[in-house]
Protein backbone atom coordinates (compact mmCIF):
# COMPACT_ATOMS: atom_id res chain seq x y z
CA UNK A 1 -8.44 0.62 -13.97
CA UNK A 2 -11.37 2.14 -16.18
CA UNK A 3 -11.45 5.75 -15.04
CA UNK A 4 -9.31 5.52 -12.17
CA UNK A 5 -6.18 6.11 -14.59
CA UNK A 6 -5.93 10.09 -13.89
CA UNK A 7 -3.03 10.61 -16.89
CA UNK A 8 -4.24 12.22 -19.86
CA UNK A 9 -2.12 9.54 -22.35
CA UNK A 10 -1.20 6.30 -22.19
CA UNK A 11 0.31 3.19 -24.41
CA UNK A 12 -2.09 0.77 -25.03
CA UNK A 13 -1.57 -2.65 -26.03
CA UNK A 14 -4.89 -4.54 -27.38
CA UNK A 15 -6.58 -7.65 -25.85
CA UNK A 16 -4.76 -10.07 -28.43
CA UNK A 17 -1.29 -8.32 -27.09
CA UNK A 18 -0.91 -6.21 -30.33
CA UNK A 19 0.38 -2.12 -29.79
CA UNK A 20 -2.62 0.39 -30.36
CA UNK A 21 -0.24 3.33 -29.69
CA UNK A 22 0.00 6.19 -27.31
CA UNK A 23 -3.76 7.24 -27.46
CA UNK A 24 -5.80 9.85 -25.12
CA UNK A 25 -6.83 7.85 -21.95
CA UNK A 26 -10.82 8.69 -23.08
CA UNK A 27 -10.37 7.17 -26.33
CA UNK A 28 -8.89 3.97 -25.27
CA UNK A 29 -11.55 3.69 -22.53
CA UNK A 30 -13.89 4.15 -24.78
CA UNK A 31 -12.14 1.54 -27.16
CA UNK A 32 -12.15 -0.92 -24.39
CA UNK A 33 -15.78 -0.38 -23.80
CA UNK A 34 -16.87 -1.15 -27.18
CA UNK A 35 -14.92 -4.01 -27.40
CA UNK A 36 -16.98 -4.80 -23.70
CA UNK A 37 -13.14 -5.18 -22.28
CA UNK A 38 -12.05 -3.35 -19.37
CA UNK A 39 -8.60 -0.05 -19.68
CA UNK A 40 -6.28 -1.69 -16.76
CA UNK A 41 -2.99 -0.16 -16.28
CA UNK A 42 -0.34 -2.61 -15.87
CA UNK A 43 3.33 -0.32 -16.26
CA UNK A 44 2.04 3.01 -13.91
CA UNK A 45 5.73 3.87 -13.03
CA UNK A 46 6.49 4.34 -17.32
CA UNK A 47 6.67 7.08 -19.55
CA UNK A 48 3.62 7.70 -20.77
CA UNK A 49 2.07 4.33 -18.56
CA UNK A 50 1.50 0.89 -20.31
CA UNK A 51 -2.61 0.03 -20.12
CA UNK A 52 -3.76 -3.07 -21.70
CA UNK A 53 -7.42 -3.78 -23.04
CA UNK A 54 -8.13 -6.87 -20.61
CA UNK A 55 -11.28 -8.89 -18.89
CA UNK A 56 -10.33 -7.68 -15.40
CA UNK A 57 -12.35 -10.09 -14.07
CA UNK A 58 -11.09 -13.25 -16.17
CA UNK A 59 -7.86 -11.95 -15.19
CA UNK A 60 -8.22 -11.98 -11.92
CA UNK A 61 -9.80 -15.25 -11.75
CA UNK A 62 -7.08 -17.09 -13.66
CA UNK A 63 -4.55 -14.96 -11.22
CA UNK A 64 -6.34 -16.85 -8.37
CA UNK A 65 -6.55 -20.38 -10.04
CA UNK A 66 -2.73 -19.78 -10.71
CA UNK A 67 -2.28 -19.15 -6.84
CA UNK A 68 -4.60 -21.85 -6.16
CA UNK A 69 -2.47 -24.36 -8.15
CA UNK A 70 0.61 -23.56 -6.50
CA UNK A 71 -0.28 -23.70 -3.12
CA UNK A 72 -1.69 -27.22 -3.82
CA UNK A 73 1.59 -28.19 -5.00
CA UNK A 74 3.95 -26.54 -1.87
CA UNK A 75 5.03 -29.32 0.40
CA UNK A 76 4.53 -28.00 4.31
CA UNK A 77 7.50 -29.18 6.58
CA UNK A 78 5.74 -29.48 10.11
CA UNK A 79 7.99 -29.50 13.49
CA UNK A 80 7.16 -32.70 15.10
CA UNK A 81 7.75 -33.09 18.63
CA UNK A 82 9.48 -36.60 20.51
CA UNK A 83 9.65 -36.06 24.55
CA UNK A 84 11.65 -37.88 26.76
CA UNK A 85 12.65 -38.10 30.15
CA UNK A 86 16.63 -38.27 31.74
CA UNK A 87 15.29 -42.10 32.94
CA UNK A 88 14.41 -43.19 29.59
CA UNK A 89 15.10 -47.02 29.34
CA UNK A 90 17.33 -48.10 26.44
CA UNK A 91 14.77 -49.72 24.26
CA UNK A 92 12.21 -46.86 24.93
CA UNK A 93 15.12 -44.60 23.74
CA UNK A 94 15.16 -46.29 20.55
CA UNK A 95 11.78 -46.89 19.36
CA UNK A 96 11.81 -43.12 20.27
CA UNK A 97 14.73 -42.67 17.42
CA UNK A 98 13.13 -44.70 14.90
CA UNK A 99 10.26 -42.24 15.39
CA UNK A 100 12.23 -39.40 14.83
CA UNK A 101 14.03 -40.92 11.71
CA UNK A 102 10.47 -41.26 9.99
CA UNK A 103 9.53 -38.09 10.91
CA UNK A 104 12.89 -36.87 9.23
CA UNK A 105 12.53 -39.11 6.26
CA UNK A 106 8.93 -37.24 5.52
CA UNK A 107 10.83 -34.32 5.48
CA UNK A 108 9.73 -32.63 9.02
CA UNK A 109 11.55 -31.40 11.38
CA UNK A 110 12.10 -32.58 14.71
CA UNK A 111 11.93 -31.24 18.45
CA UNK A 112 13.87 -33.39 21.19
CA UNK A 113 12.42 -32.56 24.48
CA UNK A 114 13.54 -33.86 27.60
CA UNK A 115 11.79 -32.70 31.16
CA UNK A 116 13.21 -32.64 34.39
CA UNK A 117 11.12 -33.54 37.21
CA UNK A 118 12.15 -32.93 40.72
CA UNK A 119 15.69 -33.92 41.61
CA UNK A 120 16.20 -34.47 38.45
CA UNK A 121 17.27 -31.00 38.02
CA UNK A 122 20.04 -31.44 40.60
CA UNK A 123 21.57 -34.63 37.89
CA UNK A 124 21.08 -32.69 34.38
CA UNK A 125 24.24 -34.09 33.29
CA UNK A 126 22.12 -37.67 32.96
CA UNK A 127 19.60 -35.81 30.55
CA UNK A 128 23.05 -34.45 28.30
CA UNK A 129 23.88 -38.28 28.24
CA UNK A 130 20.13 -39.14 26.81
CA UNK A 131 20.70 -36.12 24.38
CA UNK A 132 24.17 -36.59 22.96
CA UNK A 133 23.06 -40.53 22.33
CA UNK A 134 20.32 -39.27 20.54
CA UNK A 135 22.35 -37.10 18.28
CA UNK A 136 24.75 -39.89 17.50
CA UNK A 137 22.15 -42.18 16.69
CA UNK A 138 20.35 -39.55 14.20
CA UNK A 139 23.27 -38.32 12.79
CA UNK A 140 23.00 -40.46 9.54
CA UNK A 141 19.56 -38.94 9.42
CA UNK A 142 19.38 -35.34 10.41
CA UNK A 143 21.11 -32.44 11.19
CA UNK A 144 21.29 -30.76 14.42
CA UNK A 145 19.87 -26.83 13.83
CA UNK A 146 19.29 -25.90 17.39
CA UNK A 147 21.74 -27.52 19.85
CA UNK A 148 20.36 -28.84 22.85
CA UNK A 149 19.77 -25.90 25.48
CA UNK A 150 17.80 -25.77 28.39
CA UNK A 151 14.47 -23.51 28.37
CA UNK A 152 13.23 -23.21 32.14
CA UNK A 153 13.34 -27.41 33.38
CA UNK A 154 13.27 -28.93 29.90
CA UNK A 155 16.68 -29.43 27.29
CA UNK A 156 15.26 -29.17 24.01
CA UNK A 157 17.10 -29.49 20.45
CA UNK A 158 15.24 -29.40 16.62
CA UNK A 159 16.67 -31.62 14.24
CA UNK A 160 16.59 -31.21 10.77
CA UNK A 161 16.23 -33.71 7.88
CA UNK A 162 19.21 -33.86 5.59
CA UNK A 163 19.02 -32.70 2.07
C-alpha cells in the first residue's frame, strides 16, 4: 500500500474501476494523493502488478461489515449431550429419545452416553441392549456417525440429524 509497493511500475486502475495504464509507481501515488485516495496493490504476483486508487480504510470497513453479515447468517450445529444409565426404566428411556429427536430436528448433533457404575461393568452387555434400542428408535431421525464404543466406563455414540 502507499509506499510500501517497492516496483518501479505498475497498472493502475482508477477509483471508479476505469484503466489509467502502466504508470511509474511515484506518479500514481502521487495521483492517488491528489485525488486524497490511497495506491493499494491488489494483483502483486502479475506482470507489471495491478494497484487500484482505493479508500483503504472504506475498504476495509465494508470488508468487515461483509464478514460481519455472514457470520450473523451461519447456523452453529452444537453437540448436545443425553446420559443414561444400563438401568434406565422404559419410560425414562423414551422421554430421553424424544429429547434427542428435538435436538436432531434443530439440527444438532447428539452424544448418547451411558455410565457404568460398579458391577455394572461386569453386565455391559445390558448397556448394548439400552444402546441398540436407542438407535432403532432414532433411526427415522438421525444417523449414527460414531458407533457406540466404550471410552474408559462409559459407551458413548453421536448421532447425527438427517439431511
Amino acid at each position: 500500500m502507499n509506499r510500501e509497493i517497492r516496483v518501479r511500475e505498475v497498472r493502475v486502475i482508477g477509483p471508479e474501476g476505469e484503466q489509467l495504464g502502466i504508470l511509474q509507481t511515484a506518479d500514481a501515488f502521487r495521483q492517488a494523493q491528489e485525488t486524497g485516495h490511497d495506491l493499494v496493490e491488489v494483483a502483486p504476483t502479475s506482470v507489471p502488478p495491478v494497484c487500484r486508487i482505493m479508500d483503504f480504510g472504506k475498504y476495509k470497513y465494508e470488508l468487515s461489515k461483509k464478514d460481519h453479515q455472514n457470520r450473523r447468517h451461519q447456523k452453529s450445529t452444537q453437540v448436545k449431550e443425553i446420559k443414561l444409565r444400563p438401568r434406565t426404566d422404559k419410560h425414562d428411556l423414551e422421554i430421553k429419545v424424544r429429547q434427542m429427536k428435538t435436538f436432531l430436528e434443530e439440527g444438532n448433533k447428539t452424544k448418547v452416553t451411558l455410565t457404568y457404575r460398579g458391577r455394572e461393568m461386569a453386565n455391559q452387555e445390558m448397556g448394548r441392549a439400552v444402546m441398540n434400542s436407542v438407535i432403532e428408535q432414532l433411526a427415522q431421525a438421525g444417523t449414527i456417525e460414531y458407533a457406540p464404543r466404550m471410552e474408559g466406563r462409559s459407551l458413548i455414540m453421536i448421532v447425527a440429524p438427517k439431511h
